[in-house]
N, C-alpha and C. Protein backbone atom coordinates (compact mmCIF):
# COMPACT_ATOMS: atom_id res chain seq x y z
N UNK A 1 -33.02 -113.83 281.97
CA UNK A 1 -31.70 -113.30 281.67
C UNK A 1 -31.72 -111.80 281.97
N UNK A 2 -30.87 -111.73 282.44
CA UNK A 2 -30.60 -110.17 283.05
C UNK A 2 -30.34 -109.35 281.83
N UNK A 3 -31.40 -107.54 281.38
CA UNK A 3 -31.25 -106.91 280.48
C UNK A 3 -29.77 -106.25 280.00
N UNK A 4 -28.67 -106.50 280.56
CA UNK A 4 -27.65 -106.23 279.94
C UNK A 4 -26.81 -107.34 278.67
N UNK A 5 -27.40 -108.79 279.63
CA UNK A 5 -26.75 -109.66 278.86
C UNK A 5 -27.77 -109.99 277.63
N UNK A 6 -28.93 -109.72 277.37
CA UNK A 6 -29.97 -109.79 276.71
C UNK A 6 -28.93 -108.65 275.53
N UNK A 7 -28.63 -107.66 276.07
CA UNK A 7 -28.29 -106.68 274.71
C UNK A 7 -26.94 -107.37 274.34
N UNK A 8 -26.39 -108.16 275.25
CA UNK A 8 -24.95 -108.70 274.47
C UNK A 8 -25.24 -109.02 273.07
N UNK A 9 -26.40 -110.25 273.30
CA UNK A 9 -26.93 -111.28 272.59
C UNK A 9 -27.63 -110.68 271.66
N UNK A 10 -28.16 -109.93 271.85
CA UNK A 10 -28.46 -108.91 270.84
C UNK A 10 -27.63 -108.04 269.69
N UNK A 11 -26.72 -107.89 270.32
CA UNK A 11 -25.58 -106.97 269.61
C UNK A 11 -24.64 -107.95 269.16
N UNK A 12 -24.53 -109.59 269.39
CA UNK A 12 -23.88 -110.54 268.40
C UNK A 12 -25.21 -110.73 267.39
N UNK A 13 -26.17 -110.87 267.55
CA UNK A 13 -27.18 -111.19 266.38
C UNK A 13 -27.46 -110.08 265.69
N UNK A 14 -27.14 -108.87 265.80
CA UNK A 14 -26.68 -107.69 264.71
C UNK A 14 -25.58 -107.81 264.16
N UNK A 15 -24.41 -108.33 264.53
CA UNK A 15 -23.42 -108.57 263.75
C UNK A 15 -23.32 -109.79 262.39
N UNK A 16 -24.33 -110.67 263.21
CA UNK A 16 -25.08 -111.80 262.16
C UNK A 16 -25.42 -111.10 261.18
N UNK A 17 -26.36 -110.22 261.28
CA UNK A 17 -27.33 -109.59 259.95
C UNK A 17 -26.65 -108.87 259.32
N UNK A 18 -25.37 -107.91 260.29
CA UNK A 18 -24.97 -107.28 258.67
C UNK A 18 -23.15 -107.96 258.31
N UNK A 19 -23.24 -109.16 258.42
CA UNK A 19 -22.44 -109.74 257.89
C UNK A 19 -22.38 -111.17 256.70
N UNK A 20 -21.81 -111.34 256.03
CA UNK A 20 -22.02 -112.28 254.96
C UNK A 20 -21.34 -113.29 255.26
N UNK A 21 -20.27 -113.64 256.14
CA UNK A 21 -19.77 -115.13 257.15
C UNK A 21 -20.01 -114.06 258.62
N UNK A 22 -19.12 -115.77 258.92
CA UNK A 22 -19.25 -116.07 260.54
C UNK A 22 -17.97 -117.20 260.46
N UNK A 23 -17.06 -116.59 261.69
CA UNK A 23 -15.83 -117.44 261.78
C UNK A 23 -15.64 -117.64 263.28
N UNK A 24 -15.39 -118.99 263.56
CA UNK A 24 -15.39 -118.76 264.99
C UNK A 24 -13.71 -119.31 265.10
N UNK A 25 -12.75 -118.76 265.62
CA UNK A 25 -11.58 -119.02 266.25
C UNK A 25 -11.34 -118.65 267.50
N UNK A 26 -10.43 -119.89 268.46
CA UNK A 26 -9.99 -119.96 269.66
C UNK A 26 -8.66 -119.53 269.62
N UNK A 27 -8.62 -118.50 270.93
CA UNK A 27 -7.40 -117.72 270.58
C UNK A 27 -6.84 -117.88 272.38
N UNK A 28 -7.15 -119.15 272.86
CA UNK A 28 -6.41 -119.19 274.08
C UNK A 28 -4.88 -119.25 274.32
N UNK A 29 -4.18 -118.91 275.15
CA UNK A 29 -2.68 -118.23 275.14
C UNK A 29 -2.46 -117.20 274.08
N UNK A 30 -3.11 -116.45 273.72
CA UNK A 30 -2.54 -115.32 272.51
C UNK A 30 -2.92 -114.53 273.51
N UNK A 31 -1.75 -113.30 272.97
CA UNK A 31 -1.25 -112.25 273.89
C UNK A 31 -1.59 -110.61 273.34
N UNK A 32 -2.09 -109.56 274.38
CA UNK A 32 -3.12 -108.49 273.89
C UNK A 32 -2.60 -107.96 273.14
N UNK A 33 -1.03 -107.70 272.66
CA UNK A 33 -0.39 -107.35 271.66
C UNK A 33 -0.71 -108.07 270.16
N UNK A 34 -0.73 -109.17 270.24
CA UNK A 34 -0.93 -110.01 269.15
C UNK A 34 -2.22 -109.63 268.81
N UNK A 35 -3.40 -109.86 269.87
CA UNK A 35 -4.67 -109.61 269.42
C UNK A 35 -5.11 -108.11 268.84
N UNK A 36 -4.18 -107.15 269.06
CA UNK A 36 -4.27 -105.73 268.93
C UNK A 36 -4.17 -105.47 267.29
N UNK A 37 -2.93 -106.51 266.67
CA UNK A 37 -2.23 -106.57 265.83
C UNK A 37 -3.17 -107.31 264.55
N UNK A 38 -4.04 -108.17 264.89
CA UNK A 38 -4.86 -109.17 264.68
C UNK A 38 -6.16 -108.15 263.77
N UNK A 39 -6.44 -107.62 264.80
CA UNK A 39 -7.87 -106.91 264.80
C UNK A 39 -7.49 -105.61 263.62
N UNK A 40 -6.10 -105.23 263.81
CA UNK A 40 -5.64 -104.00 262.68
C UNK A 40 -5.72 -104.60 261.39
N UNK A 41 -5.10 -105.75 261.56
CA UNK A 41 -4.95 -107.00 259.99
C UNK A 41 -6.47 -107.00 259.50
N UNK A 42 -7.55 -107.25 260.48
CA UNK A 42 -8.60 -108.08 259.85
C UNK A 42 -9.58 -106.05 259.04
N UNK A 43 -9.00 -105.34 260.19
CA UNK A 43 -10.23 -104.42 259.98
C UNK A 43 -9.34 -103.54 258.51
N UNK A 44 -8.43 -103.86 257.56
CA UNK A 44 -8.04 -103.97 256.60
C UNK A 44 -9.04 -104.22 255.36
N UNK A 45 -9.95 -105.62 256.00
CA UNK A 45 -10.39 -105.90 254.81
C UNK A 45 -12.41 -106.15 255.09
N UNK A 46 -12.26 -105.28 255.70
CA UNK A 46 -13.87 -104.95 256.73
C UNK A 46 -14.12 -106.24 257.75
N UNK A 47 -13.29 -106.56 258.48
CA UNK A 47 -14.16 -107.88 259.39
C UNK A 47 -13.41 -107.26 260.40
N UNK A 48 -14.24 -107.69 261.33
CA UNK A 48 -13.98 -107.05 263.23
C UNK A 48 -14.15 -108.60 263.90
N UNK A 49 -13.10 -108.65 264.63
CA UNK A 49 -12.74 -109.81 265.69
C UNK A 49 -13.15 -109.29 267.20
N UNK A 50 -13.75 -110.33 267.94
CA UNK A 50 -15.23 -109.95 269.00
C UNK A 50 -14.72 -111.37 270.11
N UNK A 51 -14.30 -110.99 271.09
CA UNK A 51 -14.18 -111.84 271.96
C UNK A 51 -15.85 -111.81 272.97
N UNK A 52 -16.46 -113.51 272.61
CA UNK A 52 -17.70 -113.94 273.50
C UNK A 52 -18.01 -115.08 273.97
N UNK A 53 -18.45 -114.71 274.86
CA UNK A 53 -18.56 -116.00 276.01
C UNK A 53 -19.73 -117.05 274.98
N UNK A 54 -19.12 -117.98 275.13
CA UNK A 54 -20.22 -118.90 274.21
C UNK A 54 -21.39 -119.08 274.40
N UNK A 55 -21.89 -118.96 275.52
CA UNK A 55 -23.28 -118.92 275.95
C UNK A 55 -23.89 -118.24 275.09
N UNK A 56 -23.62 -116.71 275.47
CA UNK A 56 -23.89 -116.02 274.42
C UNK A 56 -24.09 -115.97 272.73
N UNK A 57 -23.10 -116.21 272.68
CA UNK A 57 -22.97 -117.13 270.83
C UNK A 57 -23.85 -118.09 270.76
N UNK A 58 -24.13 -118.82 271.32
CA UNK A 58 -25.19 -120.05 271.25
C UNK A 58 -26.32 -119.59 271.39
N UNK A 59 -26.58 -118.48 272.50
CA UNK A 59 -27.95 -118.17 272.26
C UNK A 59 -28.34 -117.32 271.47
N UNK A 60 -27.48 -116.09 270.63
CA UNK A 60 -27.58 -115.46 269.55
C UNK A 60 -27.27 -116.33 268.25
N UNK A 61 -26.76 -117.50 268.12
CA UNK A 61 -26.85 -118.26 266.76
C UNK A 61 -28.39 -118.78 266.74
N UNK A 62 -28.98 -119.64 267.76
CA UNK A 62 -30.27 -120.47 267.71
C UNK A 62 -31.55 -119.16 267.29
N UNK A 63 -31.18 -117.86 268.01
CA UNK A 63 -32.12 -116.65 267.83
C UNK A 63 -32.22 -116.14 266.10
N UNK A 64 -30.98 -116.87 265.46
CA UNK A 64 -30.75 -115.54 264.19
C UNK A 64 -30.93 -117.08 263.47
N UNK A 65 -31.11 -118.42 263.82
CA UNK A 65 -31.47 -119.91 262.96
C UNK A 65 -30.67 -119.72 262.08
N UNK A 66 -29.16 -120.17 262.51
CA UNK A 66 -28.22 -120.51 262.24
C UNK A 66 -28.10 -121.80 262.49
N UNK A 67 -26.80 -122.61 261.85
CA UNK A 67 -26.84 -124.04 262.16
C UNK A 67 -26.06 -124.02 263.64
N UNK A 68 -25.99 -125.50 264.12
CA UNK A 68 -25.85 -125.84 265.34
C UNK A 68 -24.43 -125.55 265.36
N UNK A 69 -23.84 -124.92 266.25
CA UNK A 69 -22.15 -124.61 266.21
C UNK A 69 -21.91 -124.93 267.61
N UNK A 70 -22.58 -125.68 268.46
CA UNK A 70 -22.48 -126.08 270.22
C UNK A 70 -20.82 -126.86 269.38
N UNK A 71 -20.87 -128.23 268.53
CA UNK A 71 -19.55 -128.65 268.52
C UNK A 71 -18.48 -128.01 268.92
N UNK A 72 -18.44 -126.37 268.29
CA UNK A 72 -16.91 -125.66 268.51
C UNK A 72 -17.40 -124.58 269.57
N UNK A 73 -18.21 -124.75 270.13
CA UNK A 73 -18.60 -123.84 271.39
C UNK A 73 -17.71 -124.19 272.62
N UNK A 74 -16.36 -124.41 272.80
CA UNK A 74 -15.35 -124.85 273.69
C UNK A 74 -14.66 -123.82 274.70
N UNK A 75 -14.14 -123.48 275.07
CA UNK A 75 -12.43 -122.66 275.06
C UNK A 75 -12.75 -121.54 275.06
N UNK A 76 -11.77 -120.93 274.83
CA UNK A 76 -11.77 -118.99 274.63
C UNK A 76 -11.91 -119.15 273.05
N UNK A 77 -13.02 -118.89 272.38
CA UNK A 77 -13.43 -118.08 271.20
C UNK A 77 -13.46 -116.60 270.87
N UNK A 78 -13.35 -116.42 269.78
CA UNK A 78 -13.65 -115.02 269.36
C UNK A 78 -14.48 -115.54 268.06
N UNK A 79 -14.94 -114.24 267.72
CA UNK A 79 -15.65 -114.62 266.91
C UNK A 79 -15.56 -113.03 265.54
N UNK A 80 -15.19 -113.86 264.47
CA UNK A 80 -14.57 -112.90 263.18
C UNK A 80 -16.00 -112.73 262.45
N UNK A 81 -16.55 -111.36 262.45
CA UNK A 81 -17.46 -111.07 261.04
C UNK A 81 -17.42 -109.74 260.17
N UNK A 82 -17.81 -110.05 259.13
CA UNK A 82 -17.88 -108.58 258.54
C UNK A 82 -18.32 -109.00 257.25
N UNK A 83 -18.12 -107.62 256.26
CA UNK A 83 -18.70 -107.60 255.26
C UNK A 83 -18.27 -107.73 254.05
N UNK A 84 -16.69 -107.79 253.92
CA UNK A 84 -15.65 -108.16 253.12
C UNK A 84 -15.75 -109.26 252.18
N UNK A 85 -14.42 -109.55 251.80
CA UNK A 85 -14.16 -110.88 251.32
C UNK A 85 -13.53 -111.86 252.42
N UNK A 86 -14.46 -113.53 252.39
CA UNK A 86 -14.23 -114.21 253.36
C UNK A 86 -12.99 -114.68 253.38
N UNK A 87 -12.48 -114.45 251.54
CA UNK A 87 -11.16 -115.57 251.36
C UNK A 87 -9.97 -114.91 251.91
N UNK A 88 -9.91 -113.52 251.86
CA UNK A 88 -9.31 -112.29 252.44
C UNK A 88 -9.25 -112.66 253.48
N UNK A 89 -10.07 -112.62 254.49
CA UNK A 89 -10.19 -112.64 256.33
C UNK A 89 -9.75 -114.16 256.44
N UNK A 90 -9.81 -115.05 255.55
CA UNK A 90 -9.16 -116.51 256.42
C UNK A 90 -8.04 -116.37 255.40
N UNK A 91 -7.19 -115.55 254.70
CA UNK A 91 -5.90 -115.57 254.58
C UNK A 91 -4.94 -115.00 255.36
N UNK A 92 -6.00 -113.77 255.87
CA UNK A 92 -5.10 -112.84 256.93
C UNK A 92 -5.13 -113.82 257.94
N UNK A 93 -6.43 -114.42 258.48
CA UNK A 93 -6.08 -115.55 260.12
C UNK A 93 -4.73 -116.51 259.78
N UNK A 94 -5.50 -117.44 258.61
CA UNK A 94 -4.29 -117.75 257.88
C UNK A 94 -2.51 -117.72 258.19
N UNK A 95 -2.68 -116.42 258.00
CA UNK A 95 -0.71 -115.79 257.41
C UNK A 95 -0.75 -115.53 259.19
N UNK A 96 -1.62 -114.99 259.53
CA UNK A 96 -1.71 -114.41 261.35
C UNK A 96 -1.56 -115.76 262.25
N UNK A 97 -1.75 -116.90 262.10
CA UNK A 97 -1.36 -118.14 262.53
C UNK A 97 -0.75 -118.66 262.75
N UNK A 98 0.08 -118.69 261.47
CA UNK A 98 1.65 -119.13 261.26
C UNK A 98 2.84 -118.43 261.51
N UNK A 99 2.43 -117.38 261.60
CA UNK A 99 3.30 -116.11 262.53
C UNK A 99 3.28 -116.76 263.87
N UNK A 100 2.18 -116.18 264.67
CA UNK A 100 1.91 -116.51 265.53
C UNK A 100 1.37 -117.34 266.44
N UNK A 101 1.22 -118.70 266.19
CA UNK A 101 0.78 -119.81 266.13
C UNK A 101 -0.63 -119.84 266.48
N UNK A 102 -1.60 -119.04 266.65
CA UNK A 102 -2.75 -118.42 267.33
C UNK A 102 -3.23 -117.12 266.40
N UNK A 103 -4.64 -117.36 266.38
CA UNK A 103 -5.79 -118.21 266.87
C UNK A 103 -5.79 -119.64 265.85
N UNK A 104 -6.46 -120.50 266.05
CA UNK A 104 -6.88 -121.10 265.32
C UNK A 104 -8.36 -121.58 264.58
N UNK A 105 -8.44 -121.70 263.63
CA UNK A 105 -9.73 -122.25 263.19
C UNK A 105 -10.35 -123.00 263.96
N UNK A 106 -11.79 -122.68 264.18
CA UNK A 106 -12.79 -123.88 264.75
C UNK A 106 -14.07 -124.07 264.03
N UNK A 107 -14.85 -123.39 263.27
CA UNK A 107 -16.17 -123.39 262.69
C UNK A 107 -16.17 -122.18 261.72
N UNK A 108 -16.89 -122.05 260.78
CA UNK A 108 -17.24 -120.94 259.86
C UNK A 108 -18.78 -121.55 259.50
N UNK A 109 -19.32 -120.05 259.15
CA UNK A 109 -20.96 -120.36 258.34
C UNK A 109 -20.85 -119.24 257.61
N UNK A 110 -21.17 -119.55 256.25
CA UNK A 110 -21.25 -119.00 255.02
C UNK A 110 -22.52 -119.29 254.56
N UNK A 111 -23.55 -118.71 254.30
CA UNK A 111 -24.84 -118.85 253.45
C UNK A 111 -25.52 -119.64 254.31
N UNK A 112 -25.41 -119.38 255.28
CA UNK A 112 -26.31 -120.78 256.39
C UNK A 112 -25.82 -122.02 256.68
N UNK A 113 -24.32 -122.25 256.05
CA UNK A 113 -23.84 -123.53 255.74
C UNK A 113 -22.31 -123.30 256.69
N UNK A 114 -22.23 -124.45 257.55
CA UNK A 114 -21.26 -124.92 257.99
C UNK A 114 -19.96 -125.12 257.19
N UNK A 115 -19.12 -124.24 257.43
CA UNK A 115 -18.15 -124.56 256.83
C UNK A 115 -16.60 -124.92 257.95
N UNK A 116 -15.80 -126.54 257.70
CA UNK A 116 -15.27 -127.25 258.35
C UNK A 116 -13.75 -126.42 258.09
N UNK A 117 -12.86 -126.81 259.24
CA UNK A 117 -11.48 -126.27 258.96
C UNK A 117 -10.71 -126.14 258.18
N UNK A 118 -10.79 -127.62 257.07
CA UNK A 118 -10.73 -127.81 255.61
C UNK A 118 -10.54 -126.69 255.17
N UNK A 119 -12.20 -126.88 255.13
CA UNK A 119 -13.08 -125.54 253.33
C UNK A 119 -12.57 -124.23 253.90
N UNK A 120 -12.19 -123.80 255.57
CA UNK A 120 -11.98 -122.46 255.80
C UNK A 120 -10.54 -122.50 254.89
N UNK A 121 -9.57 -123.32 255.59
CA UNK A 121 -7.82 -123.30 254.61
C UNK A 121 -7.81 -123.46 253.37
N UNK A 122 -9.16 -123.70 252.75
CA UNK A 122 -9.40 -124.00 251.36
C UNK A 122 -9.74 -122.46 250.80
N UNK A 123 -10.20 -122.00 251.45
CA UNK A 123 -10.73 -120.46 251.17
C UNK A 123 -9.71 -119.78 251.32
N UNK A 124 -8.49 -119.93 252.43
CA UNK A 124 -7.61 -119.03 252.56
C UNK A 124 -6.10 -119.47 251.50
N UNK A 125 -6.46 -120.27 250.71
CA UNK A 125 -5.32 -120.51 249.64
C UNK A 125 -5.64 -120.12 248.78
N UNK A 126 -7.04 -119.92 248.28
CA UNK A 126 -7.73 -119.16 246.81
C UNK A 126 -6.88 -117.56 246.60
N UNK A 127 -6.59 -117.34 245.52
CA UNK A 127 -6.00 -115.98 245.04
C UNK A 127 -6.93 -115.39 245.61
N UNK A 128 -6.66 -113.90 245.48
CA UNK A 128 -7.58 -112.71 246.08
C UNK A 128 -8.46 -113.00 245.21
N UNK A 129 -9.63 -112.13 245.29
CA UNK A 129 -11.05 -111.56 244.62
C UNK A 129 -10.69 -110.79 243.27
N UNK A 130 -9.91 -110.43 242.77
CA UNK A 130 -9.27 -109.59 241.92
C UNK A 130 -8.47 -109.84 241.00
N UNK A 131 -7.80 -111.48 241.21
CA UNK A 131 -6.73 -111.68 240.32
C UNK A 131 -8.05 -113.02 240.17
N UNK A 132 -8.86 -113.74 240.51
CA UNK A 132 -9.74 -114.61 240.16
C UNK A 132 -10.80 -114.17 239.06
N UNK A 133 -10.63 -112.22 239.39
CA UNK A 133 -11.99 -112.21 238.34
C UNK A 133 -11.33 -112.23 236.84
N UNK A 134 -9.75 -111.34 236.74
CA UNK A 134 -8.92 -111.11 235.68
C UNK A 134 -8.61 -112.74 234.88
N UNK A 135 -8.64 -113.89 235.64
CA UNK A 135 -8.02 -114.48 235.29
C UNK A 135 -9.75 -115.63 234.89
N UNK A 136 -10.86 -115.56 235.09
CA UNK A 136 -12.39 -115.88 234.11
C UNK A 136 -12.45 -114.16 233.32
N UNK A 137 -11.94 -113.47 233.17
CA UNK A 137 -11.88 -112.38 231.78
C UNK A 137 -10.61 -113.14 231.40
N UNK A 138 -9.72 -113.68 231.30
CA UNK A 138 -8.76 -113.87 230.82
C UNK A 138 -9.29 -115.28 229.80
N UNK A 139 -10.04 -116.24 230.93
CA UNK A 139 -10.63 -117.41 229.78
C UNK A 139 -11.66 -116.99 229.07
N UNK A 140 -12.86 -115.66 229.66
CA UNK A 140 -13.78 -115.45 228.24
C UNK A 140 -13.19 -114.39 226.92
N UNK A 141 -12.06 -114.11 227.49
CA UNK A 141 -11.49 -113.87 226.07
C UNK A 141 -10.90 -114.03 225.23
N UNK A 142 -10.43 -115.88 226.10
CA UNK A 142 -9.90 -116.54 225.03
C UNK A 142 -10.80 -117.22 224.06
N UNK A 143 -11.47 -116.79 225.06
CA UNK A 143 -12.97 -117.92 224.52
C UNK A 143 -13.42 -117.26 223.12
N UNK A 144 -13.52 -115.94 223.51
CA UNK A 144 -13.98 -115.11 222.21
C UNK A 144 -12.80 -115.18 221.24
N UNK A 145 -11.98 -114.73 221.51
CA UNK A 145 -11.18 -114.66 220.47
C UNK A 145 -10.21 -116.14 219.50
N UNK A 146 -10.70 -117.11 219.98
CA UNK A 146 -10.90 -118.65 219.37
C UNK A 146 -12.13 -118.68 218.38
N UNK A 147 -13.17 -118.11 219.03
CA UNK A 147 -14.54 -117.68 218.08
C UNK A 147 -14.37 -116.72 217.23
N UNK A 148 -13.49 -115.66 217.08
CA UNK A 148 -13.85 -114.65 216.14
C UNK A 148 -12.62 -115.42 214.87
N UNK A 149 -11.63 -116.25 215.55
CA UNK A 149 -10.66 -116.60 214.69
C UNK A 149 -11.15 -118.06 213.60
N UNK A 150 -12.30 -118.60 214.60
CA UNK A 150 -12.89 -119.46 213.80
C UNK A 150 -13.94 -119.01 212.85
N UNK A 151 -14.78 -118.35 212.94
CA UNK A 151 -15.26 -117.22 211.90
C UNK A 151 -14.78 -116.70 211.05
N UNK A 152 -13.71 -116.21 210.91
CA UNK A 152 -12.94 -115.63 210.23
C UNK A 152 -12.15 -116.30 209.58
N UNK A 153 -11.84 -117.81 209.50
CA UNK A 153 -11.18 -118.78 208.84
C UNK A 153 -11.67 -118.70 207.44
N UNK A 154 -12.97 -119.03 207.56
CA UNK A 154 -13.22 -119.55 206.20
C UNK A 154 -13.65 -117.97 205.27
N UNK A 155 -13.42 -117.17 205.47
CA UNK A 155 -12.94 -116.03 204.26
C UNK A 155 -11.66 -115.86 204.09
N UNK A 156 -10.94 -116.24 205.45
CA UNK A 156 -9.35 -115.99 204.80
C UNK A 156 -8.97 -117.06 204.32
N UNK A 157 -9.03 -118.36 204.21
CA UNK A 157 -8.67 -119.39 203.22
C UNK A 157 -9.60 -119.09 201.78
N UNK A 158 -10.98 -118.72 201.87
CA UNK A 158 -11.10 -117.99 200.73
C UNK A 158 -10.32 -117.23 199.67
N UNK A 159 -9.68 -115.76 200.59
CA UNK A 159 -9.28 -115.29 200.13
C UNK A 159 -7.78 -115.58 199.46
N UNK A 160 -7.07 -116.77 199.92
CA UNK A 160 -5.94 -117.50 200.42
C UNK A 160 -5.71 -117.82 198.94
N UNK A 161 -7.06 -118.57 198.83
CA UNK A 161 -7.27 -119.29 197.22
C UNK A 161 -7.05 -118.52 196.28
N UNK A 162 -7.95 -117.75 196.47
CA UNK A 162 -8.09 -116.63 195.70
C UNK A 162 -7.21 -115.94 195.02
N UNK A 163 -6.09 -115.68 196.08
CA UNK A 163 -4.84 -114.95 195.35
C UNK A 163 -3.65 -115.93 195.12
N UNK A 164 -4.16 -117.04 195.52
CA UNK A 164 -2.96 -118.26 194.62
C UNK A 164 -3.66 -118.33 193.42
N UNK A 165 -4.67 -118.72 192.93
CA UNK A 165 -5.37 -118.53 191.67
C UNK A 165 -4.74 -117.38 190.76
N UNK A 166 -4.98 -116.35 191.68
CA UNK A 166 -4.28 -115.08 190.45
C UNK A 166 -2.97 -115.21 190.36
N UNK A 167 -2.12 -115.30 191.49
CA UNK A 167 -0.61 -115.42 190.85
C UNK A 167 -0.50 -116.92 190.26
N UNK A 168 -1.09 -117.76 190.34
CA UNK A 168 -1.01 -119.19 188.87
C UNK A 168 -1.12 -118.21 187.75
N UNK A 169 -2.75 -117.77 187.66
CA UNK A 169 -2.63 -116.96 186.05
C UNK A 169 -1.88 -115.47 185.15
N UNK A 170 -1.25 -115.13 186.68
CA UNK A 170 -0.19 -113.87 186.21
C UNK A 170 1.35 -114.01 187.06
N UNK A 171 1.83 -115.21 186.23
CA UNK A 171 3.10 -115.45 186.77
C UNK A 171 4.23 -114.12 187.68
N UNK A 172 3.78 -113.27 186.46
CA UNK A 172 4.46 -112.25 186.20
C UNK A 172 4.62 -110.91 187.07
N UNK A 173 3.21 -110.87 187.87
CA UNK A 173 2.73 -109.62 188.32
C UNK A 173 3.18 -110.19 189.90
């Protein structure tokens, strides 16, 4: 392989390492305006969109022992990574889709794991990162505060007694 295309392949298997997914979408008939528009959306939420010849991709996935992605190795790909939130970057492709009917989903890898067109639209319907964490603080504090109210029961029916007892014996007061 000729030393230029060696650094292609190289410089997609650096994007491997300092990224936490891998999204592969085909963006054939989309137009350089759209893609201009695309790349502003994604670099919003840290991921950069990378148009590569699949060869390339194939031989920088097998180099960085990644799973087999030849299935969606088709067509005009690009290929989405970064360091963000994933549910973020497949809401923006997502909302960027249905606008524009393009790109579309073809493969994702998350943690070494294949993830299908499904689990990507499954990821891009999840609330943000932010209203998911408010809303597990929202159940551990219901959680607690069910616990501090159950604790606290049995002195205040204690005390409950307690002062029905005294007004029985001081009608008056």
């Amino acid at each position: 392989m000729r030393p230029e295309k060696v650094n292609i392949v190289e410089d997609i298997r650096h994007r491997f390492i300092h990224s936490s997914f891998l999204l592969i979408v085909e963006f054939t008939g989309m137009r350089v305006d759209h893609f201009a528009e695309l790349r502003k959306r994604l670099k919003g939420v840290q991921a950069q969109l990378q148009v590569v010849k699949n060869t390339f991709l194939s031989r920088a996935a097998t180099a960085h022992n990644l799973p087999e992605l030849s299935v969606a190795l088709h067509g005009q790909n690009a290929l989405v990574t970064g360091e963000g939130d994933l549910c973020a970057v497949a809401k923006i492709l997502k909302t960027f889709a249905s606008e524009f009917e393009k790109p579309t989903f073809k493969i994702g890898v998350l943690d070494n794991s294949i993830l299908s067109v499904e689990q990507i639209k499954a990821l891009a319907d999840l609330p943000p990162r932010d209203v998911l964490r408010a809303q597990f603080l929202g159940v551990l504090n219901a959680s607690a505060g069910r616990l501090v109210r159950t604790l606290a029961e049995p002195a205040a029916s204690l005390a409950r007694l307690l002062q029905a007892k005294h007004d029985k014996e001081n009608p008056s007061t």
